[in-house]
N, C-alpha and C. Protein backbone atom coordinates (compact mmCIF):
# COMPACT_ATOMS: atom_id res chain seq x y z
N UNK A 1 35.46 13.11 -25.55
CA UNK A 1 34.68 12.34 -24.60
C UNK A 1 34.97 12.82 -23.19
N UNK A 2 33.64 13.19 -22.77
CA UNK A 2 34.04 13.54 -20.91
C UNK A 2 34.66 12.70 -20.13
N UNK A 3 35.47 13.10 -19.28
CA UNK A 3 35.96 11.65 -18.60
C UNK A 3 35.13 11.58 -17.05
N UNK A 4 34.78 10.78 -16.18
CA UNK A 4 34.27 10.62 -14.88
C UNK A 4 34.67 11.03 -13.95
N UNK A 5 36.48 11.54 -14.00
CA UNK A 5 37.19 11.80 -12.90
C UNK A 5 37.85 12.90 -13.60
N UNK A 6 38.66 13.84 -12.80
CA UNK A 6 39.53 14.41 -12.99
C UNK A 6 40.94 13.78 -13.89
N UNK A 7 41.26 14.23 -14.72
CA UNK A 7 43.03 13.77 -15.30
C UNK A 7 44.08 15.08 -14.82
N UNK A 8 44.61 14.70 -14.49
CA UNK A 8 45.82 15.65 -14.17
C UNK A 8 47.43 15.40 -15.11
N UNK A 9 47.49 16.01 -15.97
CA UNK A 9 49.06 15.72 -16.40
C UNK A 9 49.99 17.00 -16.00
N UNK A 10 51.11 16.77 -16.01
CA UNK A 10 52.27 17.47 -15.48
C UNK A 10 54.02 16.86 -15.74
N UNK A 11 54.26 18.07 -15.83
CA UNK A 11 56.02 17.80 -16.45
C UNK A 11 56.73 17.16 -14.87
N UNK A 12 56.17 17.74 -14.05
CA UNK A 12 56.73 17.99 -13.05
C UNK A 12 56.34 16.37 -11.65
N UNK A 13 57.55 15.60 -11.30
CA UNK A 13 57.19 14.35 -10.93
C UNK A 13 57.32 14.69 -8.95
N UNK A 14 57.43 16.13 -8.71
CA UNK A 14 56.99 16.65 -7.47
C UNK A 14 55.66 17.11 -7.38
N UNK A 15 55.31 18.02 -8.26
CA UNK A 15 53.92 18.33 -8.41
C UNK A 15 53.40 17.19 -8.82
N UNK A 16 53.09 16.29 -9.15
CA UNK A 16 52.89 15.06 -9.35
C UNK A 16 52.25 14.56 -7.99
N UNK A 17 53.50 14.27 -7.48
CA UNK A 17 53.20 13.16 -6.07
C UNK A 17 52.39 14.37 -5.21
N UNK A 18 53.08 15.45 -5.10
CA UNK A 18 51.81 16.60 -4.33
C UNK A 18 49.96 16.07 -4.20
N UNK A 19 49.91 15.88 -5.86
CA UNK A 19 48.55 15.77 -6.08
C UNK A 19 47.94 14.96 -6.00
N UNK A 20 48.54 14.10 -6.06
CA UNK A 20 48.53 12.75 -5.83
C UNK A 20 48.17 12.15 -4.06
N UNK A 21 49.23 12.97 -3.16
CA UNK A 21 48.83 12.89 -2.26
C UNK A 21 47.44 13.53 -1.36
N UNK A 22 47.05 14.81 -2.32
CA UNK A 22 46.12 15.72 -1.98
C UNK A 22 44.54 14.86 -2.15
N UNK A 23 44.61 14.13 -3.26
CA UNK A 23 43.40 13.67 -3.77
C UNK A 23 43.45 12.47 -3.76
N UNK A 24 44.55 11.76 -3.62
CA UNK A 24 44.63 10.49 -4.19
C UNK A 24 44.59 10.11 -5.60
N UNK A 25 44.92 9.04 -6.10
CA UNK A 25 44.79 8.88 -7.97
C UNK A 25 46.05 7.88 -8.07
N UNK A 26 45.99 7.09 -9.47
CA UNK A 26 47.22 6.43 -9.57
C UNK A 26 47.95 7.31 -10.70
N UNK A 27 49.27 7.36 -10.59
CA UNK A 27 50.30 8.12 -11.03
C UNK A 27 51.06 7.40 -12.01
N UNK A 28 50.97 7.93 -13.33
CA UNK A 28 51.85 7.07 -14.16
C UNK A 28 52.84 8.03 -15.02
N UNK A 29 53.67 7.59 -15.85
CA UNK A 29 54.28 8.11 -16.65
C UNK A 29 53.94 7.92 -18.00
N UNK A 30 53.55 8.92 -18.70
CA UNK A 30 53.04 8.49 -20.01
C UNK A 30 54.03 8.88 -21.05
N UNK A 31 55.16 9.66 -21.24
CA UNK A 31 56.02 9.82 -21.81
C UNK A 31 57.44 9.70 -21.70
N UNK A 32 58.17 8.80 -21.38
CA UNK A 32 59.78 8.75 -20.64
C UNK A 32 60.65 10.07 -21.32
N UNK A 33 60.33 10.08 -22.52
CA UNK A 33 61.45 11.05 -23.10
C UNK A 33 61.23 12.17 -22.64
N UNK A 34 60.06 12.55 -22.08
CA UNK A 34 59.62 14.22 -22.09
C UNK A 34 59.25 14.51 -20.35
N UNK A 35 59.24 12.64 -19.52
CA UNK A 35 58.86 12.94 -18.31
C UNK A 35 57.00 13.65 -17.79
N UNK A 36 56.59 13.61 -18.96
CA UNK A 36 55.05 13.73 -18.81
C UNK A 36 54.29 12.59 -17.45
N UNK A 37 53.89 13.00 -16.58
CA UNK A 37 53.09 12.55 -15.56
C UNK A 37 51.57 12.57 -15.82
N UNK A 38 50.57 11.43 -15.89
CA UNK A 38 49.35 11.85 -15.35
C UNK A 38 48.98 10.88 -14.46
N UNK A 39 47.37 11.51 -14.03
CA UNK A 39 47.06 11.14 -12.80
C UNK A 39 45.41 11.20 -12.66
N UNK A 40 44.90 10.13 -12.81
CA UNK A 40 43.41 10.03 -12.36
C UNK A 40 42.88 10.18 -10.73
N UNK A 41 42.48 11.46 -10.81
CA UNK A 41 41.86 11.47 -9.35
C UNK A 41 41.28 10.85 -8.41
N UNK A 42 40.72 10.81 -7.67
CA UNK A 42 39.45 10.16 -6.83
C UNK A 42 38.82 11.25 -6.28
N UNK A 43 38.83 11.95 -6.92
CA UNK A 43 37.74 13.51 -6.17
C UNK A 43 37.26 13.98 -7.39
N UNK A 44 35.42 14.27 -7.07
CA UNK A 44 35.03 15.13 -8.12
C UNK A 44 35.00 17.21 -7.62
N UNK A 45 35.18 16.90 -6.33
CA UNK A 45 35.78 18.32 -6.39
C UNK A 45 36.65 18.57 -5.53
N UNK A 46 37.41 19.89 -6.47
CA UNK A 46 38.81 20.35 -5.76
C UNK A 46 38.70 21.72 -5.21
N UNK A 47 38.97 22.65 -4.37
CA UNK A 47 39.00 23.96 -4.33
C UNK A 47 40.29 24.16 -4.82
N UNK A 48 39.88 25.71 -5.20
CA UNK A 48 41.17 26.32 -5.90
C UNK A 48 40.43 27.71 -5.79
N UNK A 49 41.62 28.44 -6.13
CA UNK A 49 42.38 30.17 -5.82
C UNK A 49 42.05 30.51 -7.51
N UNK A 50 41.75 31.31 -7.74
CA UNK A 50 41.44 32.62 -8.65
C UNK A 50 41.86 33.61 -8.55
N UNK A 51 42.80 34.16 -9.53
CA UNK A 51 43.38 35.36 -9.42
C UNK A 51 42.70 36.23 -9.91
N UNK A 52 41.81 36.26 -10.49
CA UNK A 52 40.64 37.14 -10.88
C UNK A 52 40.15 37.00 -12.34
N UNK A 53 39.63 38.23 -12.91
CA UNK A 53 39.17 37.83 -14.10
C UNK A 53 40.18 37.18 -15.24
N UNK A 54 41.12 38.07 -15.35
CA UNK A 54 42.27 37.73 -16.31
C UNK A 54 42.46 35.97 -16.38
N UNK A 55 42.10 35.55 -15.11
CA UNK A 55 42.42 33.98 -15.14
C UNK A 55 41.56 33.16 -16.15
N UNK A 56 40.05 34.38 -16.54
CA UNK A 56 39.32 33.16 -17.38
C UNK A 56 39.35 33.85 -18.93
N UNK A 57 39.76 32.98 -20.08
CA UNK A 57 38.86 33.08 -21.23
C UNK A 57 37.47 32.44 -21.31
N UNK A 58 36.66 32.78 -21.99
CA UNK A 58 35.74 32.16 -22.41
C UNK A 58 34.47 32.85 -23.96
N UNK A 59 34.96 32.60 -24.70
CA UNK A 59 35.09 33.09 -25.80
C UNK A 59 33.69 31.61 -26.39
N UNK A 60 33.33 32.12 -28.31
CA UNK A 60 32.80 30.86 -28.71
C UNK A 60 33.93 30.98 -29.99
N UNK A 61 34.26 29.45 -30.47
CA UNK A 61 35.20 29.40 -31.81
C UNK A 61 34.32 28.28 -32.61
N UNK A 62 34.32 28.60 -33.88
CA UNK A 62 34.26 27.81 -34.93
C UNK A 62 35.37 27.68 -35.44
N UNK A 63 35.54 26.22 -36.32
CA UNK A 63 36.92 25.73 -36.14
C UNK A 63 36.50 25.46 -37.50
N UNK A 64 37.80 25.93 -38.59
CA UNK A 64 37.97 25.45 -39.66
C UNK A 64 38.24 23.53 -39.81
N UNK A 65 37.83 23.14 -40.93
CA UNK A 65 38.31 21.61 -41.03
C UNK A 65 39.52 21.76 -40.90
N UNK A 66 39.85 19.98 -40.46
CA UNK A 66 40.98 19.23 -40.25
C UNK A 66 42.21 20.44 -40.00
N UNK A 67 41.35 21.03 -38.62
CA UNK A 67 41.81 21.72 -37.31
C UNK A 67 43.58 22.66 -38.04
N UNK A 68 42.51 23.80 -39.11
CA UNK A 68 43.25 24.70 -39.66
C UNK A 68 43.17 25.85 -39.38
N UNK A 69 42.84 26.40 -37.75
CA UNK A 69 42.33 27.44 -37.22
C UNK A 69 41.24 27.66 -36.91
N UNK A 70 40.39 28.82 -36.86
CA UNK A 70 39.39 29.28 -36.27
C UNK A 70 39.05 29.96 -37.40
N UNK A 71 37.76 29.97 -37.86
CA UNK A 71 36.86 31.19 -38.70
C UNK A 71 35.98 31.84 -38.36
N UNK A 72 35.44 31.46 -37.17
CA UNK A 72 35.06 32.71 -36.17
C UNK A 72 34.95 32.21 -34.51
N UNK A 73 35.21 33.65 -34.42
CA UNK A 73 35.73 33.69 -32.75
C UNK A 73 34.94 35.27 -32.11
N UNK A 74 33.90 34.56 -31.38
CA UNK A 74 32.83 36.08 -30.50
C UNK A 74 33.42 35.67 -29.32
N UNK A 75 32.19 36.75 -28.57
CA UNK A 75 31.53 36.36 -27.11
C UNK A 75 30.72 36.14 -26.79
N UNK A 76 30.18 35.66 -28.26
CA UNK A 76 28.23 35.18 -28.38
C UNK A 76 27.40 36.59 -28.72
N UNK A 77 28.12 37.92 -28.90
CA UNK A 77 27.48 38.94 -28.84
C UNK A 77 27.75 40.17 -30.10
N UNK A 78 29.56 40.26 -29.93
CA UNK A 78 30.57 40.78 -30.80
C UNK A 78 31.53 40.02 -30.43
N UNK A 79 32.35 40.21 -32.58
CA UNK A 79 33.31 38.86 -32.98
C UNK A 79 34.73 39.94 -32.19
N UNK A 80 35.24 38.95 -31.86
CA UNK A 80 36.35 38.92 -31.16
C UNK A 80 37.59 38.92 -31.78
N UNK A 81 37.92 38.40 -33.09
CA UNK A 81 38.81 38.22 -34.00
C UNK A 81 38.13 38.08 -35.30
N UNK A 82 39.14 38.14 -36.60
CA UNK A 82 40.48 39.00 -36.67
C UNK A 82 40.47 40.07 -35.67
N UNK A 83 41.15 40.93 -35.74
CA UNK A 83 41.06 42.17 -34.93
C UNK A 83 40.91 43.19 -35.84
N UNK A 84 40.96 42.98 -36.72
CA UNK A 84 40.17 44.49 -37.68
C UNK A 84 38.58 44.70 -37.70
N UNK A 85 37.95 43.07 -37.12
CA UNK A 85 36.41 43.20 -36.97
C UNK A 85 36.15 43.29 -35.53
N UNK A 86 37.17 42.72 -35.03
CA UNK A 86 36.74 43.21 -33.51
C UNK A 86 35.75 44.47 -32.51
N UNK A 87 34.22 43.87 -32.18
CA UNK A 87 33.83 44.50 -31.87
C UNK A 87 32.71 44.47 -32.86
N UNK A 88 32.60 44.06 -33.86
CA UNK A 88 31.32 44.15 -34.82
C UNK A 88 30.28 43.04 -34.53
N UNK A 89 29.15 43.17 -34.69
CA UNK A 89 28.19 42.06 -34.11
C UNK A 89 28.67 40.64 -34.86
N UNK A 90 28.32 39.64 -34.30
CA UNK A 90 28.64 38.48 -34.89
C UNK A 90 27.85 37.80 -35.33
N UNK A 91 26.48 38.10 -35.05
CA UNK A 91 25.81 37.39 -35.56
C UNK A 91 25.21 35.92 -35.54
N UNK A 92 25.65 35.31 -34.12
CA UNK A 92 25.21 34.64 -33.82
C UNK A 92 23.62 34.65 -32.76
N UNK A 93 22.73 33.10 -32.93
CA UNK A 93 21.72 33.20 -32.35
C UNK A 93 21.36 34.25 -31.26
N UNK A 94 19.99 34.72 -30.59
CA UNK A 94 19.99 35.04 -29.43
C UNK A 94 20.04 33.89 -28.13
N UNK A 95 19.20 33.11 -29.15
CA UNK A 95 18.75 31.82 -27.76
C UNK A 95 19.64 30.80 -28.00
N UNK A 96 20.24 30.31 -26.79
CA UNK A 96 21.15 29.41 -26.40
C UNK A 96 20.42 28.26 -26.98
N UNK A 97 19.11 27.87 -27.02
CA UNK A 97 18.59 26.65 -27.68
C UNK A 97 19.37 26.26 -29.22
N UNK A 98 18.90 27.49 -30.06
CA UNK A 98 19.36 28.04 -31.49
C UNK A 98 21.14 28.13 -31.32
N UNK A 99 21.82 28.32 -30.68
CA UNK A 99 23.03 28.56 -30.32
C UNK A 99 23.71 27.00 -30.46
N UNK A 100 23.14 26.27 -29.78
CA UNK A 100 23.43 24.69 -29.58
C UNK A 100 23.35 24.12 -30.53
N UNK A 101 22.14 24.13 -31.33
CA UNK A 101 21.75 23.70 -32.77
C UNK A 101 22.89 23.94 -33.81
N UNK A 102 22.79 24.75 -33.69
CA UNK A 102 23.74 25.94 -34.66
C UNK A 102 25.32 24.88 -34.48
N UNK A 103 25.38 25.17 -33.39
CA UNK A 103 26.97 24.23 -33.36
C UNK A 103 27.33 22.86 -33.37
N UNK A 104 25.68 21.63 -33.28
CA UNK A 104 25.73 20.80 -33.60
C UNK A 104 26.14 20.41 -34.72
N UNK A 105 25.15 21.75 -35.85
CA UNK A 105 25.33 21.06 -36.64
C UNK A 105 26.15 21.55 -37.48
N UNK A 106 27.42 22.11 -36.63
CA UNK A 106 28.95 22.84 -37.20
C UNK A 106 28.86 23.96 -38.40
N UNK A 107 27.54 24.94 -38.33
CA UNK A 107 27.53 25.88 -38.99
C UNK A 107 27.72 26.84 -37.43
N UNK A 108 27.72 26.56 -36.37
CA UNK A 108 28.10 27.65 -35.61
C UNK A 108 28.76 27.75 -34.26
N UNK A 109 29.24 28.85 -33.53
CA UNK A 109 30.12 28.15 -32.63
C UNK A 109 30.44 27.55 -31.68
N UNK A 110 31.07 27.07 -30.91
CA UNK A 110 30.96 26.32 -29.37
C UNK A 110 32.14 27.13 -28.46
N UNK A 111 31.74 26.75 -27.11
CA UNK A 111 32.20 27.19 -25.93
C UNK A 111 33.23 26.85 -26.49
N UNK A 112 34.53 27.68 -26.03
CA UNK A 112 36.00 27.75 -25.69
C UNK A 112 36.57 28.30 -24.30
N UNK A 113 36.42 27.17 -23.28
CA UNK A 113 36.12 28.16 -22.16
C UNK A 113 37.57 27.45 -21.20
N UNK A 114 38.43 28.42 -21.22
CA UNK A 114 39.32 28.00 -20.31
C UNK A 114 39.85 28.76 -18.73
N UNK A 115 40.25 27.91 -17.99
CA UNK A 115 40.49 28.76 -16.64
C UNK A 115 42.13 28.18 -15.99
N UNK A 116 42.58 29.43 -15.94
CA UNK A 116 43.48 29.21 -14.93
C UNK A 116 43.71 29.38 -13.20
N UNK A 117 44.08 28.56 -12.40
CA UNK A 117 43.55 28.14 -11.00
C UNK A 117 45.10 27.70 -10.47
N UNK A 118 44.73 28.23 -8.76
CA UNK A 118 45.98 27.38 -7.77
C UNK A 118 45.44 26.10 -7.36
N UNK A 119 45.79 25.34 -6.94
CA UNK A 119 45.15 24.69 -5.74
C UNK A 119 45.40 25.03 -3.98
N UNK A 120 43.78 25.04 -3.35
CA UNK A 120 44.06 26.21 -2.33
C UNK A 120 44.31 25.27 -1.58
N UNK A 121 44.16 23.47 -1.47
CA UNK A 121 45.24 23.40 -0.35
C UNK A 121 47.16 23.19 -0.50
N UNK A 122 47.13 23.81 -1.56
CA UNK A 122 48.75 23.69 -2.18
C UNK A 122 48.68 24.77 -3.13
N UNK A 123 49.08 26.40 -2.80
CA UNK A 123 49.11 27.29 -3.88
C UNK A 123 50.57 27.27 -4.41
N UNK A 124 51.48 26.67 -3.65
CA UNK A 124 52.47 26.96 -3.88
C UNK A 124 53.00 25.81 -4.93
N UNK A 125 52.25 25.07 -5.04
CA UNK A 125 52.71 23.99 -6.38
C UNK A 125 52.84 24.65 -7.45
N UNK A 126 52.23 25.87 -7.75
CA UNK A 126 51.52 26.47 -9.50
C UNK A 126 50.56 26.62 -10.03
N UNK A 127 50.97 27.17 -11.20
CA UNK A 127 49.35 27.35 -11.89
C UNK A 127 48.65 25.93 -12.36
N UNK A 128 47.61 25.83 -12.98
CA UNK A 128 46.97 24.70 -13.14
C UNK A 128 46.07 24.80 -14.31
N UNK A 129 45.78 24.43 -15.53
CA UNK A 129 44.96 25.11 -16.45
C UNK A 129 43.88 24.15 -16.78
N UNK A 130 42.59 24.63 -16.74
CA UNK A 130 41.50 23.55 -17.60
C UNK A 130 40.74 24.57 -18.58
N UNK A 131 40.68 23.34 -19.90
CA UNK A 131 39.77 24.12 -21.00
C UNK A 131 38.70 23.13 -21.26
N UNK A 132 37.47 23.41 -21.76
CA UNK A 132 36.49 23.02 -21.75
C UNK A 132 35.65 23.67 -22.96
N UNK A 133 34.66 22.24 -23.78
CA UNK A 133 34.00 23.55 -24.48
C UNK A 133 32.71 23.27 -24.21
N UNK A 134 32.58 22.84 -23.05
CA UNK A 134 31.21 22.52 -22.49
C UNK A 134 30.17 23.61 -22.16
N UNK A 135 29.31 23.91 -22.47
CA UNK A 135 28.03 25.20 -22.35
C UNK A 135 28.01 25.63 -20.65
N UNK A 136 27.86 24.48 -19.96
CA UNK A 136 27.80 24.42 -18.35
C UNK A 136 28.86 25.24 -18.08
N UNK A 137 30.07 25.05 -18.38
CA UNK A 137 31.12 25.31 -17.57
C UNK A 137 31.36 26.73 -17.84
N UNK A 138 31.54 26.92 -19.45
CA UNK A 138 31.21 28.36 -20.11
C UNK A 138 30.29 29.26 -19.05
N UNK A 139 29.52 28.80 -18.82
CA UNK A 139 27.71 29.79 -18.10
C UNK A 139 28.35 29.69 -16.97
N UNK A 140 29.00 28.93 -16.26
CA UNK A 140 29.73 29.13 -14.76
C UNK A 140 31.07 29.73 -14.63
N UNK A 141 31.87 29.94 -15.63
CA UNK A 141 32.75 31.25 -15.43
C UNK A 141 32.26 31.93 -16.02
N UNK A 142 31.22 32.31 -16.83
CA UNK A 142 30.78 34.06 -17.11
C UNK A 142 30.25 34.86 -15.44
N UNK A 143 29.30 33.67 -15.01
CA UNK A 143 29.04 34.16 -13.64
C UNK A 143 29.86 34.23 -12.80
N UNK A 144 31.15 33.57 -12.67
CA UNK A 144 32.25 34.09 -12.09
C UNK A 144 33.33 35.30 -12.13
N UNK A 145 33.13 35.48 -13.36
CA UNK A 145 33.90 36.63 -13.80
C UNK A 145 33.08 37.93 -12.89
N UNK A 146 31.47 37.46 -13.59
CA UNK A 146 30.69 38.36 -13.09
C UNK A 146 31.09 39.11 -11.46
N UNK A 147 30.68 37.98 -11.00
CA UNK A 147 30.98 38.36 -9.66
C UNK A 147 32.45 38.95 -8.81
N UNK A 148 33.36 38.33 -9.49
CA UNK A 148 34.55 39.41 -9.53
C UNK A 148 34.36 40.71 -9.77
N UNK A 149 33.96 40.84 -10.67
CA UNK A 149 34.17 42.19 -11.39
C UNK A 149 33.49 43.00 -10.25
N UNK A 150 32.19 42.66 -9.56
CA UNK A 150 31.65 43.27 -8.63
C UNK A 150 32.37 43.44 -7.37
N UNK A 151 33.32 42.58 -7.44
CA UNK A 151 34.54 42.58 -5.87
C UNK A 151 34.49 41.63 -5.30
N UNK A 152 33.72 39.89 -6.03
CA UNK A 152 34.54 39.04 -4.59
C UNK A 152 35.50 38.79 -4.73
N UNK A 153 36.01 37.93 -3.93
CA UNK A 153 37.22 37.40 -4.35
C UNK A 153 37.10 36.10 -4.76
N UNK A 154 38.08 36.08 -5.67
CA UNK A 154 38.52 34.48 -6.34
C UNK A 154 39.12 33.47 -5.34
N UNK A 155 39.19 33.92 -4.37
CA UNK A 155 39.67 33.00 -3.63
C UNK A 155 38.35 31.72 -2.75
N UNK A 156 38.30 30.33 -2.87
CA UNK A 156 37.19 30.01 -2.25
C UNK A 156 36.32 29.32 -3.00
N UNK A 157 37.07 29.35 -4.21
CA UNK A 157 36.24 28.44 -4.89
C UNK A 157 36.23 27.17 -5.52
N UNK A 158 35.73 26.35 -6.48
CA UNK A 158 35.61 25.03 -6.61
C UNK A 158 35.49 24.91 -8.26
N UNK A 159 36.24 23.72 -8.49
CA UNK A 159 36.05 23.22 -9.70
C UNK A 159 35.20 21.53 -8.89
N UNK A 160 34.11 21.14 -9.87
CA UNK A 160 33.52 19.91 -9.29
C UNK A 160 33.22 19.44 -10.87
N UNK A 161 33.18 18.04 -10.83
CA UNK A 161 32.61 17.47 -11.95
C UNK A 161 30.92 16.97 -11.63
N UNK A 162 30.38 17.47 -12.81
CA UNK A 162 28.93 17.24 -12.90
C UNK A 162 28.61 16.19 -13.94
N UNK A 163 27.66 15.42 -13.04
CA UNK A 163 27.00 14.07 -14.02
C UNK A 163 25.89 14.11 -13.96
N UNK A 164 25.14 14.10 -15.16
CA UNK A 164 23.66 14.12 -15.96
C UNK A 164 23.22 13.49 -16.63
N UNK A 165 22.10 12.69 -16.64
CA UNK A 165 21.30 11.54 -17.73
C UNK A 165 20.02 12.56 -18.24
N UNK A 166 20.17 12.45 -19.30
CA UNK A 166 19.19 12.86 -20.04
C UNK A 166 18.85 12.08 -21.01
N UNK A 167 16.97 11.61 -21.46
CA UNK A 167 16.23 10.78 -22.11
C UNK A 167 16.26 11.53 -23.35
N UNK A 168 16.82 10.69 -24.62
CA UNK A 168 16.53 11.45 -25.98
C UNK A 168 15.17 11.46 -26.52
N UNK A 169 14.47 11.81 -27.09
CA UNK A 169 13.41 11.63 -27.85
C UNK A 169 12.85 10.24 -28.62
N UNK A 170 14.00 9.05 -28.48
CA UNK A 170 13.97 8.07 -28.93
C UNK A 170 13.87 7.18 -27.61
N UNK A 171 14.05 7.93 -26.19
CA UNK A 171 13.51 6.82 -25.24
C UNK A 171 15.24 6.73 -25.04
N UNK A 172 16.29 6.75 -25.15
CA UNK A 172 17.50 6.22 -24.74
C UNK A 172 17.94 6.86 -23.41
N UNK A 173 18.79 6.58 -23.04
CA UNK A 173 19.03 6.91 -21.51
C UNK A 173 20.95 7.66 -21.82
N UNK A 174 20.78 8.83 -22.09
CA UNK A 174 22.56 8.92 -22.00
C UNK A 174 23.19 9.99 -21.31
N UNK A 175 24.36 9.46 -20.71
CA UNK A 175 24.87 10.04 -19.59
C UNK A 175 26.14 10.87 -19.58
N UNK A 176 26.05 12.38 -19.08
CA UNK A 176 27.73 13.03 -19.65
C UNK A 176 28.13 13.45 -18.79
N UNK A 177 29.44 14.19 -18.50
CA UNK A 177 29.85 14.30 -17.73
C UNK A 177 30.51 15.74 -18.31
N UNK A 178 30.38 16.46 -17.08
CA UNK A 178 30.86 18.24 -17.30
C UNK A 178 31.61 19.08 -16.20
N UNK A 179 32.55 19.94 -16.44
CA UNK A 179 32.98 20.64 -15.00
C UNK A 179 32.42 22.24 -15.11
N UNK A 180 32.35 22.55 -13.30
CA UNK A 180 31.25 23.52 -12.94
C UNK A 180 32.35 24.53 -12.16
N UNK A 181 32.64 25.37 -12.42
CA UNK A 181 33.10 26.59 -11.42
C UNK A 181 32.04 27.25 -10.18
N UNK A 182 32.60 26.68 -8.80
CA UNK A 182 31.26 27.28 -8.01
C UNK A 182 32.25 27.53 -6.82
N UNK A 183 31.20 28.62 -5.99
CA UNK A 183 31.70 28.96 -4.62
C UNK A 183 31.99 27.56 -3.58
N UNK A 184 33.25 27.30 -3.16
CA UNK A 184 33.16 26.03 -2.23
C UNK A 184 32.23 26.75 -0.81
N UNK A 185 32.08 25.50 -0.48
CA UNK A 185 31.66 25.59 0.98
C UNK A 185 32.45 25.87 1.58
N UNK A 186 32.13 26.54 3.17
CA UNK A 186 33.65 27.14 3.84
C UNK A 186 34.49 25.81 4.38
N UNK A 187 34.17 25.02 4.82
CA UNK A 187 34.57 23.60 5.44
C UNK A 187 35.12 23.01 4.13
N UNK A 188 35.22 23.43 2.94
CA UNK A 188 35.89 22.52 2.29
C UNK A 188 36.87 23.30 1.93
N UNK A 189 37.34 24.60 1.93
CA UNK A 189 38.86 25.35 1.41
C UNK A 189 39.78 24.96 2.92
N UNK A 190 39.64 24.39 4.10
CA UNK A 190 40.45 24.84 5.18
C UNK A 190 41.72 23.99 4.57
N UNK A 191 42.87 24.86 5.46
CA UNK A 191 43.86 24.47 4.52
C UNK A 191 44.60 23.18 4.51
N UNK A 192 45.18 22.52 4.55
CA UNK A 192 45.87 21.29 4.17
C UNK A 192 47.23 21.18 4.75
N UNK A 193 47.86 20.92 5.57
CA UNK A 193 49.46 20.38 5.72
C UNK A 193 50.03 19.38 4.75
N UNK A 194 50.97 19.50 4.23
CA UNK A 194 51.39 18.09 3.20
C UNK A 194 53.39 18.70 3.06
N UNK A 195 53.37 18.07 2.87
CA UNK A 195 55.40 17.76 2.26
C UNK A 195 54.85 17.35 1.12
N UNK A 196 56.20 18.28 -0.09
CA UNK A 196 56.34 17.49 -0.97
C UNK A 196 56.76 16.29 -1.04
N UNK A 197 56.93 15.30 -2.09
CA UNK A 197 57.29 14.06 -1.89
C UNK A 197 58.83 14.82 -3.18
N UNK A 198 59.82 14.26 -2.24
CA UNK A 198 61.35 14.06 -3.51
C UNK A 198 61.23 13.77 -4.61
């Protein structure tokens, strides 16, 4: 289930209050033994730093039942794993319509799309990881990669959460929620002063 806001968890009860202070959110402890932190935001977007391509997977996986691996893994084009087929067509749809279908109805695969990110008004907190197997978010780091690869830089850009109502065919009204990799505006990377909190 999408959530409305950002979640943030972390081992770490400095990086914690950091983020906390950056965005605001209430801060709890969800594990005493292990010191697990999370943290519901109040921002649907954050800028963050990209180290370049290497920072994104984004692959499609079909998932064996009661989550016993993967039985196939492309790039929507050529399968990606095992690695003895690596590189052979996969055989999935051309059209993303057929693509969707296909994975509804768990004969085929879905986004596996993960990114690793700083936060650019705090790079020095760490890395930061989000995975997603949302189609949106997938189609917005391929075009990011893209554009790396051509020479921008990763630096400058935005994770934002996106909200959409769409009418089913039955007249219902339902509403989801997705995250988008995009160029920030320049007024929104300037940088930030903050102290950690002890």
């Amino acid at each position: 289930m999408a959530l409305s806001s950002w979640l943030v968890t972390t081992t770490n009860k400095e990086v914690a209050a950091t983020v906390s202070g950056l965005y605001g959110g209430r801060l709890r402890r969800t594990d005493r033994q292990q010191e697990v932190f999370e943290l519901m935001l109040d921002r649907d977007a954050i800028a963050v730093n990209i180290d370049g391509p290497g920072s994104v997977v984004n692959r499609m996986v079909l998932e064996q039942e009661e989550g016993r691996g993967p039985i196939h893994v492309c790039d929507g084009s050529n399968l990606l794993e095992p690695m003895d087929s690596a590189g052979d067509l996969c055989g999935c749809p051309k059209s993303v319509f057929d693509r969707k279908a296909a994975a509804r109805s768990g004969h085929g695969p879905k986004p596996d799309a993960r990114l690793s990110f700083r936060l650019a008004a705090a790079p020095g907190v760490g890395m930061f990881f989000l995975a997603s197997s949302s189609w949106e978010f997938s189609d917005s780091l391929s075009a990011a990669v893209l554009d790396m690869e051509r020479g921008a830089s990763g630096a400058g850009m935005e994770i934002c959460l996106q909200r959409k109502v769409v009418t089913t065919r039955s007249g219902m009204a339902v509403s989801y929620v997705h995250p988008i990799l995009s160029v920030a505006e320049p007024d929104f990377v300037a940088p930030v002063h903050l102290q950690l909190a002890a």
